[in-house]
N, C-alpha and C. Protein backbone atom coordinates (compact mmCIF):
# COMPACT_ATOMS: atom_id res chain seq x y z
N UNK A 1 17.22 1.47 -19.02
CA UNK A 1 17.34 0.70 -17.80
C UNK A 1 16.76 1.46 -16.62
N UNK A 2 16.88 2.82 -16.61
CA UNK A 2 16.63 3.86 -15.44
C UNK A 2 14.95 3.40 -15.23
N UNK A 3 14.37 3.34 -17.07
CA UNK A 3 12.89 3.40 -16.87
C UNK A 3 12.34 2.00 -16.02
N UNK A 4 12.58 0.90 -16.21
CA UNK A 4 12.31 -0.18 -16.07
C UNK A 4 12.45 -0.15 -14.32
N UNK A 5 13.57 0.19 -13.72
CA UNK A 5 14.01 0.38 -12.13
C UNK A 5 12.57 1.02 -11.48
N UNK A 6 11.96 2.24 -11.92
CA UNK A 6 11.31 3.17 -11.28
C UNK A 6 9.91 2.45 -11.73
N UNK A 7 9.27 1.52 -12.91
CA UNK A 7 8.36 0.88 -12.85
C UNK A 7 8.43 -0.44 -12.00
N UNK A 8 9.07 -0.88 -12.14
CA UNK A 8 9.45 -2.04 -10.39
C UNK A 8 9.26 -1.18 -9.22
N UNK A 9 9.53 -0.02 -8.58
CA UNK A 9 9.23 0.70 -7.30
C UNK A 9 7.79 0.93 -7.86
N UNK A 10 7.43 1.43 -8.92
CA UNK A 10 5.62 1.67 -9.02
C UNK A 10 4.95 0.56 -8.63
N UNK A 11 5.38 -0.65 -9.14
CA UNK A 11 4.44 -1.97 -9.13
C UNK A 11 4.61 -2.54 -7.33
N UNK A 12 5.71 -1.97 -7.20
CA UNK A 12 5.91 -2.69 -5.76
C UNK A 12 4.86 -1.65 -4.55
N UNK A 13 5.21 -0.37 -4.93
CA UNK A 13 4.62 0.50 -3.82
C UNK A 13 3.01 0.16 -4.14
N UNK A 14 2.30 0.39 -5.31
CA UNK A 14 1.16 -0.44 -5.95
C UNK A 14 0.43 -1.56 -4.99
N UNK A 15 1.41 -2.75 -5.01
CA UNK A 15 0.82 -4.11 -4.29
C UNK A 15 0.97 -3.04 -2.46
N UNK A 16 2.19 -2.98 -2.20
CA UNK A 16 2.13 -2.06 -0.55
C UNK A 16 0.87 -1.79 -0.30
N UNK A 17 0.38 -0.82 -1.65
CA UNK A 17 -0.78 -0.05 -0.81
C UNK A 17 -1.89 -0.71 -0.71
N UNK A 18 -1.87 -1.64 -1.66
CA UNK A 18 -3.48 -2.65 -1.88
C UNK A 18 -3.35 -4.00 -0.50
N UNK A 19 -1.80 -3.78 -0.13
CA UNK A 19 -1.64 -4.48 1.26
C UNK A 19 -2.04 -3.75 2.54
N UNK A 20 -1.93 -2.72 2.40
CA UNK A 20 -2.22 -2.02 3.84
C UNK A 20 -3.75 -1.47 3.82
N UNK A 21 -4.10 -1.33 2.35
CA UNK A 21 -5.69 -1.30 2.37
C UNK A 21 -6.51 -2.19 2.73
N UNK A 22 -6.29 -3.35 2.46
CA UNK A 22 -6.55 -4.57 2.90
C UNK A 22 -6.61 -5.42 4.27
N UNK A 23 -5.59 -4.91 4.98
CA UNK A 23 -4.94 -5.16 6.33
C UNK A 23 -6.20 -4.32 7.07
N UNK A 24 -6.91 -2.78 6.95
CA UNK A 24 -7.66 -2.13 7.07
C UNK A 24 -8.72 -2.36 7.30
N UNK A 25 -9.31 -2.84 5.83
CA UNK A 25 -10.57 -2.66 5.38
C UNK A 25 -11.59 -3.46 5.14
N UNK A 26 -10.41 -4.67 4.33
CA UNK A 26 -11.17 -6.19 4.07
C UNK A 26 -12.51 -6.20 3.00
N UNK A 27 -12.66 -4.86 2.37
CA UNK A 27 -13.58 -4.66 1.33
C UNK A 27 -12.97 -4.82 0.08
N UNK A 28 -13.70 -5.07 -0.83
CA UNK A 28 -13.64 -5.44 -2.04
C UNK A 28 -13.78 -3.93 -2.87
N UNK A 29 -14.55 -3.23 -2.71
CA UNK A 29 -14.59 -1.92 -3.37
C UNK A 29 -13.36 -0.95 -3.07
N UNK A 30 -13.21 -0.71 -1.61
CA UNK A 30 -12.35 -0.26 -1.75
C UNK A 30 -10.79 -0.68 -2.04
N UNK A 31 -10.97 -1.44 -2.31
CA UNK A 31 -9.88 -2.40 -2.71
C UNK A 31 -9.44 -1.76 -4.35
N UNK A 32 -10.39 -2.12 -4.82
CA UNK A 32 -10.29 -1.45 -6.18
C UNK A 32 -10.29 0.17 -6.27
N UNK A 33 -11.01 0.69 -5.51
CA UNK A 33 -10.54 2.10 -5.71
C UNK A 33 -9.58 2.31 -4.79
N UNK A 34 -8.92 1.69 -4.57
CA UNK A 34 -7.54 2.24 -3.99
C UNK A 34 -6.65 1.69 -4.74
N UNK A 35 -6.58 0.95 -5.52
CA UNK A 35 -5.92 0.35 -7.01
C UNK A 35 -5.78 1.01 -8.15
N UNK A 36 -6.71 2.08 -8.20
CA UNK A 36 -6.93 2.93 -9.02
C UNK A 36 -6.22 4.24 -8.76
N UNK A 37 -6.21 4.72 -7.54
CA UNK A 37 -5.25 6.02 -6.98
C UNK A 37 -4.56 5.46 -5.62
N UNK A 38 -4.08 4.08 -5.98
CA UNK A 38 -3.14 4.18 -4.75
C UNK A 38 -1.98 5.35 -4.38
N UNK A 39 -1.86 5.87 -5.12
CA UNK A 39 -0.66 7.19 -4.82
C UNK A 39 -1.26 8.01 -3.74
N UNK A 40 -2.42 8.18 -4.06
CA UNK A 40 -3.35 9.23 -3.13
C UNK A 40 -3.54 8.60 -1.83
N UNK A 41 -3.87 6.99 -2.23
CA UNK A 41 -3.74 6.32 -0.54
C UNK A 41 -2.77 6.38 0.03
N UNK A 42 -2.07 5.72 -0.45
CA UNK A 42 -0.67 5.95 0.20
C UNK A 42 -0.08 7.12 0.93
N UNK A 43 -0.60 8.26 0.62
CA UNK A 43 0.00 9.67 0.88
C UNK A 43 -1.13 9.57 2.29
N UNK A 44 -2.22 9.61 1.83
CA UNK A 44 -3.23 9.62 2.71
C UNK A 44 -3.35 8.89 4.06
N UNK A 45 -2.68 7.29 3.88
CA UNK A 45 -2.07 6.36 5.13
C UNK A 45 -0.79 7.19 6.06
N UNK A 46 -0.05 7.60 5.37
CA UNK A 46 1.40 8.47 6.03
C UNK A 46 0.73 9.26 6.38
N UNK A 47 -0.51 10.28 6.20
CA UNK A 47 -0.59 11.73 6.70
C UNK A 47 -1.45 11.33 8.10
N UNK A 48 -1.92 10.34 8.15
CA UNK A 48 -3.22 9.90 8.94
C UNK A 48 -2.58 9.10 9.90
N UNK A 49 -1.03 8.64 9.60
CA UNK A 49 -0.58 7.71 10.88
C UNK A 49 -0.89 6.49 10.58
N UNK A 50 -1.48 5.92 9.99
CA UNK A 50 -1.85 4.78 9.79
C UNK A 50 -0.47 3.80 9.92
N UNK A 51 0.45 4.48 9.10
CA UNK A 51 1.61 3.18 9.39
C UNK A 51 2.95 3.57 10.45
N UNK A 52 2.35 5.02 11.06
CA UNK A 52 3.14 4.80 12.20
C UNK A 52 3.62 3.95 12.96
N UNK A 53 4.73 3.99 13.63
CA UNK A 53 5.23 3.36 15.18
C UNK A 53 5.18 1.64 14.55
N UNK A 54 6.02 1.76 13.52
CA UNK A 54 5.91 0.03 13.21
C UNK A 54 5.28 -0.58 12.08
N UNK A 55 3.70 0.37 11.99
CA UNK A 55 2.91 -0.73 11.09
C UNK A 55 3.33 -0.78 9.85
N UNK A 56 4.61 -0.07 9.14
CA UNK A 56 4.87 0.14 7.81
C UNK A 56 5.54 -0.98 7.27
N UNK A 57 6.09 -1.65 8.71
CA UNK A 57 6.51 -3.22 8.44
C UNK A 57 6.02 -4.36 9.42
N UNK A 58 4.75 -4.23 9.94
CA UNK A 58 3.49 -5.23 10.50
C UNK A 58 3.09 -5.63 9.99
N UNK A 59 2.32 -4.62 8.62
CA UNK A 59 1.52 -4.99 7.92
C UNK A 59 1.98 -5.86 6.85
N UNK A 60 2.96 -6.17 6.25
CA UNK A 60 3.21 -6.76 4.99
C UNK A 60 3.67 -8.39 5.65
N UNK A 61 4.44 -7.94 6.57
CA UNK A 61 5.06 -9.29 7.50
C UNK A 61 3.70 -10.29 8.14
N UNK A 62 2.01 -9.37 8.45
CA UNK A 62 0.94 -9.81 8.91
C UNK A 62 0.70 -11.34 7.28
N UNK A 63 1.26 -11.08 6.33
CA UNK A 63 0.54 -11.50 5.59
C UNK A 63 1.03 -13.10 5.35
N UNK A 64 2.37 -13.10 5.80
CA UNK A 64 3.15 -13.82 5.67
C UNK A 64 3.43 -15.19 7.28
N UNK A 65 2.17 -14.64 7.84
CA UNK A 65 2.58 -15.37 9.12
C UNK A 65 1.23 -16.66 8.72
């Protein structure tokens, strides 16, 4: 059961990052290579500020308006 919990947070943080890449970029390539090492994006968005001061919940809520 433990395993199944922590692949639901993979798949979810997964779509996150291909959301905030997207919100970004609007490319198709990088779309996919950030699908491929979203872990690395992801780390890479937090170190860079990118979802500072808010955008960590702008961006997902942007998608939905």
């Amino acid at each position: 059961m433990k395993n199944r919990d922590s692949s639901i947070l993979y798949l979810l943080l997964g779509i996150y990052a291909l959301m905030v890449n997207w919100y970004y970029n609007h490319n198709l390539i990088l779309l996919l290579i950030s699908y491929i090492f979203w872990p690395l994006y992801l780390i890479y968005e937090l170190l860079t500020g990118n979802l500072s001061h808010g955008m960590w919940k702008e961006i997902p809520l942007s998608y939905f308006r």
